[in-house]
Each structure stands twice: as structure tokens, then as C-alpha cells.
Protein backbone atom coordinates (compact mmCIF):
# COMPACT_ATOMS: atom_id res chain seq x y z
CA UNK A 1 183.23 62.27 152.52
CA UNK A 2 180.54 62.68 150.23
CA UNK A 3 180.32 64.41 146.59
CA UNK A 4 177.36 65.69 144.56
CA UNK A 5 177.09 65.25 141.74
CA UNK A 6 174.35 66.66 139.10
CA UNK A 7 172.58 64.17 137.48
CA UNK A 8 169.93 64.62 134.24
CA UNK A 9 167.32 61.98 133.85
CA UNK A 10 164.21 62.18 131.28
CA UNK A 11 164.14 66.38 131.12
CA UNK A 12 164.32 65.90 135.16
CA UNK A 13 167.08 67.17 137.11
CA UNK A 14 168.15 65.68 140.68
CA UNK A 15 170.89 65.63 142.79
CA UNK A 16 172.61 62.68 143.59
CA UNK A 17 175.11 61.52 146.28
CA UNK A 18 178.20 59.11 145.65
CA UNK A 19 180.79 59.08 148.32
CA UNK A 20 184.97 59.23 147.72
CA UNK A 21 186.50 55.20 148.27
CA UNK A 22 188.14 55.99 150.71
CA UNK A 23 191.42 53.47 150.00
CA UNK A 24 193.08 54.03 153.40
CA UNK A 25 190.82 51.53 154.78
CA UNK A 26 192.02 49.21 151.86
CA UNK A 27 195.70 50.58 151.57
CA UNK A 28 197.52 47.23 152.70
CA UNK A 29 195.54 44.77 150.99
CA UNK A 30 195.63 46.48 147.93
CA UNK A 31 199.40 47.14 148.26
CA UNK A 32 200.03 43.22 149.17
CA UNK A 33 198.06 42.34 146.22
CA UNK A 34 200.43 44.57 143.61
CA UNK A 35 203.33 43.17 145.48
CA UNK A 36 201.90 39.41 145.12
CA UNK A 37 201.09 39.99 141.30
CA UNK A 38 204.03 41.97 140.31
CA UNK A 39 206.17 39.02 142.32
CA UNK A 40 204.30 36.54 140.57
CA UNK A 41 204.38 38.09 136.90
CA UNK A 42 207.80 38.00 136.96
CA UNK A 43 207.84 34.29 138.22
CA UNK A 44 205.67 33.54 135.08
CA UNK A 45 208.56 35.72 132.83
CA UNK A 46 211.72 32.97 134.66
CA UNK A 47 209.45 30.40 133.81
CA UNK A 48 208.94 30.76 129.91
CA UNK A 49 212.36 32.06 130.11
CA UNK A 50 213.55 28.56 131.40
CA UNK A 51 211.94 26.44 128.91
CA UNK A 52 211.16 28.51 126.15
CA UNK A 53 212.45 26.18 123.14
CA UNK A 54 209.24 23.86 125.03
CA UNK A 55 206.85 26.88 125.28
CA UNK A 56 207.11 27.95 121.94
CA UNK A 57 207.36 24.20 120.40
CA UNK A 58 203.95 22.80 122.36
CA UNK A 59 200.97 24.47 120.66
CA UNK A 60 198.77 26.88 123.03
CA UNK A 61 201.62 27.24 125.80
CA UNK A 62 203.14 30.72 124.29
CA UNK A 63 198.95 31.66 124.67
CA UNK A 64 198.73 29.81 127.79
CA UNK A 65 201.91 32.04 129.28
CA UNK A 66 200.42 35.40 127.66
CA UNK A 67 197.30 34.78 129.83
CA UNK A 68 198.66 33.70 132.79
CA UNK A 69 201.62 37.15 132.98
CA UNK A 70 197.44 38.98 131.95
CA UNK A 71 195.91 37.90 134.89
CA UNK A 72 198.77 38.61 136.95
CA UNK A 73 199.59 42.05 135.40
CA UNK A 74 195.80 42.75 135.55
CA UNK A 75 195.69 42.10 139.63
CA UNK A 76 198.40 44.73 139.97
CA UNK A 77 197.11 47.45 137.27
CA UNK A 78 193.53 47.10 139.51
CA UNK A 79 194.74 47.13 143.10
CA UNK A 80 197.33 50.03 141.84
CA UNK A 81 194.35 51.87 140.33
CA UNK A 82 191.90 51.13 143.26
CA UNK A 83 195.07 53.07 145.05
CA UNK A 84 194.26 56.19 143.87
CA UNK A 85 193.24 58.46 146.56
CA UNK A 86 190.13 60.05 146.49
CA UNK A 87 188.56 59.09 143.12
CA UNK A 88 185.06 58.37 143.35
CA UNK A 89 183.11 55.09 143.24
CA UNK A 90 181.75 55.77 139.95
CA UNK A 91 185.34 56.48 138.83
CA UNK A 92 186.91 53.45 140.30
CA UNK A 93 184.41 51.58 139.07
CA UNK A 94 184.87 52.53 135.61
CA UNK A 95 188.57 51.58 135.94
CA UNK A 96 188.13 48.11 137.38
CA UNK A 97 185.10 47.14 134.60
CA UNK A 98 187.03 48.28 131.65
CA UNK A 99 190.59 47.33 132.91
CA UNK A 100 188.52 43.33 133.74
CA UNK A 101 187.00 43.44 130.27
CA UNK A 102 189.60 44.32 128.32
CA UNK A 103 191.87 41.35 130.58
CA UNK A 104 189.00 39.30 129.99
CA UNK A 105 189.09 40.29 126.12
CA UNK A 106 192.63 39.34 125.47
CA UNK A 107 192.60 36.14 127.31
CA UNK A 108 189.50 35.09 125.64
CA UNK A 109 191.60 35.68 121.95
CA UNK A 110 194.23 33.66 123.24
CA UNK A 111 191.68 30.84 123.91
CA UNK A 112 189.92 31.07 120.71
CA UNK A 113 193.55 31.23 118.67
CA UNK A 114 194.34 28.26 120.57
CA UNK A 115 191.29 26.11 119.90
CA UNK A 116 191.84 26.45 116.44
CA UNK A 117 195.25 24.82 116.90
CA UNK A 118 195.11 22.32 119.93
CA UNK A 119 196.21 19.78 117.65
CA UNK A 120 194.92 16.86 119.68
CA UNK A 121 194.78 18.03 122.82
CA UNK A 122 192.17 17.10 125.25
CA UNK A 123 189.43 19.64 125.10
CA UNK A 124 189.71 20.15 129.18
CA UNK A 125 192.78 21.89 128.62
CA UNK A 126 190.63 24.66 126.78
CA UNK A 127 187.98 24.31 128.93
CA UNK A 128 190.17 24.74 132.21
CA UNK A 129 191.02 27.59 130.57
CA UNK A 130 188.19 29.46 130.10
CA UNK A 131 186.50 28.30 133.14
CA UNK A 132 189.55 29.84 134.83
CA UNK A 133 189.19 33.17 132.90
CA UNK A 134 185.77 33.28 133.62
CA UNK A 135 185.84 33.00 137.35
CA UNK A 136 188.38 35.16 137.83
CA UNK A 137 186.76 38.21 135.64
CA UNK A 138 183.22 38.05 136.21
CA UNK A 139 184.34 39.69 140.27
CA UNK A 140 185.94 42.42 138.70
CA UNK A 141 182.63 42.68 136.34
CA UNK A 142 180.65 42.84 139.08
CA UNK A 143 182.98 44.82 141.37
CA UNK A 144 182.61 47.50 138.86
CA UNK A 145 178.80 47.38 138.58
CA UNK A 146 178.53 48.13 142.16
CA UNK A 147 181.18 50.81 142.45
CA UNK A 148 179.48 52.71 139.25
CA UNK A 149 176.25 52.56 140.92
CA UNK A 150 177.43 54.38 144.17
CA UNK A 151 178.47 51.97 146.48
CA UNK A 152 181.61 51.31 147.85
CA UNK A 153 181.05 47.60 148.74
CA UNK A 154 182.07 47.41 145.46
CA UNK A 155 185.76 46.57 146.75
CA UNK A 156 184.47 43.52 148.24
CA UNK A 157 183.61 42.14 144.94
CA UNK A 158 187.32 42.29 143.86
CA UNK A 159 188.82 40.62 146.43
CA UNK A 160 187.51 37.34 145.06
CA UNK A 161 188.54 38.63 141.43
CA UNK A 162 192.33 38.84 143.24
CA UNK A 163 191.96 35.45 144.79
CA UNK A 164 190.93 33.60 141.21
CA UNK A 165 193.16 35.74 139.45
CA UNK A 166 196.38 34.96 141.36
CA UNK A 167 195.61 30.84 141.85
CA UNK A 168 194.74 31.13 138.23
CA UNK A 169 198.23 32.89 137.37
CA UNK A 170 199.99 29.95 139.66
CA UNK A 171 198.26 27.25 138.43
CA UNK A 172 199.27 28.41 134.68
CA UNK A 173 203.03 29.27 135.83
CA UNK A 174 203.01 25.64 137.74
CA UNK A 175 202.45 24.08 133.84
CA UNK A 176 204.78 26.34 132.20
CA UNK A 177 207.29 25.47 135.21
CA UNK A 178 206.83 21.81 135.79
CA UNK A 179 204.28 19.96 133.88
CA UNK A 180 205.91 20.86 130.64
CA UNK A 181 208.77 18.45 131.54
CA UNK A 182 206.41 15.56 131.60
């Protein structure tokens, strides 16, 4: 389906078209992906919940755990908002740049409050880290971008935000789980 909508450029007035996502076609991926996330958020909750005398003794793990349950929680917020039927691209891609930039905000605090405190810790552990939020935000940057701008190939620039975003969230759970017992 297509929608007009009015647009008002330099005094000039023109019509402009920018067509419905249609999320049927992206129903089940979507839906796996807020299944996968919402699974895995909760993995990340059993985790800190396990060894949370460790979490909260080692400096940067509590911030470490906060980003990881982020990234997670932000996979299903997106695919759950991509779900939406019948919102247009521009719409959508509203939702996915500020719900990735404000993800990508918060983890980006929790970096910079932790390398004030690393105490000694290697600085790889900070950069894996931000090299990890990075990746997996700059899709979801760009995935809105291209949605806003009319397009709905748009969605194809999230998938790889999901991907990074989920091995991200298990590679963080995977410390909290079992390299803090090293």
C-alpha cells in the first residue's frame, strides 16, 4: 500500500510517496527475535542473580550486566515495535533510531562510569566493550536512516543490529555466568 503524504520544502509544496512496512512479510522473524531476547534477558537476570555477592564486589560487572539485560531488552522493544501493523516507514524508522540511540546512550554511560573505576583492569575489557556496543547499534542507526527516508529495506539493516545485539548479550551473560568464577 502506499500513503501520501504532504511535504513543504523551501516555500515549495510536493507530494511525496512512502509506503506502509508491511510486517507480515517480517512477522516470524521479528516474533523469534522478541522470543530470543526476552528468553535471553531473563538468562542474564538468573545469572547476576546466581553470583551477585561477585557481580556487585568486581568493579564494572553490575555495569557490565546493566548493558548486557540493554541490549537484550532493546532487541525485543525493536522487533515488538517493528510489529506494529501498518505504521509507516518514516514512523518505524523513528522508533528504531531513537529506541538504538537511547540503548546506545545508556550503555555508553555505563562504559564511561566504568573506566573511571577499572581499577587495574586490562583496558581490552573496556574496549571489548564498546567495540561490542558499537557494532551492534550503528545497524539500528542505519536501519532507521533508511526507513525515515522512505524505504522499507530499512528492515534489512536491523537484522544485523539483532545478530550483534544478541551474541553481544551472550557473550556478556557467558562472563557474568562463568568467567566470574575464575
Amino acid at each position: 500500500m502506499l500513503r501520501w503524504i504532504f511535504l513543504r520544502e523551501s516555500n515549495c509544496a510536493r507530494l511525496r510517496f512512502l509506503d506502509v512496512i508491511s510486517t507480515s512479510d517480517w512477522s516470524s522473524y521479528l516474533s523469534a527475535q522478541a522470543s530470543a531476547s526476552a528468553s535471553l534477558t531473563g538468562l542474564v537476570f538468573v545469572a547476576v542473580s546466581i553470583n551477585l555477592s561477585r557481580v556487585i564486589s568486581v568493579p564494572g560487572l553490575a555495569g557490565r550486566a546493566a548493558e548486557s539485560i540493554i541490549q537484550l531488552f532493546g532487541v525485543f522493544i525493536i522487533s515488538t515495535a517493528a510489529l506494529i501493523p501498518r505504521q509507516s516507514a518514516f514512523a518505524l524508522g523513528v522508533e528504531i533510531l531513537v529506541m538504538g540511540f537511547i540503548f546506545w546512550l545508556l550503555q555508553t554511560i555505563l562504559q564511561m562510569i566504568y573506566m573511571r573505576q577499572r581499577a587495574g583492569h586490562p583496558l581490552r575489557w573496556v574496549m571489548t566493550r564498546v567495540i561490542q556496543t558499537h557494532l551492534s547499534s550503528i545497524p539500528f542507526f542505519v536501519s532507521g536512516i533508511v526507513l525515515m527516508r522512505g524505504s522499507s529495506a530499512g528492515m534489512y539493516w536491523s537484522v544485523p543490529g539483532f545478530i550483534l545485539s544478541l551474541l553481544s548479550g551472550i557473550l556478556n551473560a557467558w562472563v557474568l555466568l562463568v568467567e566470574i568464577l575464575r
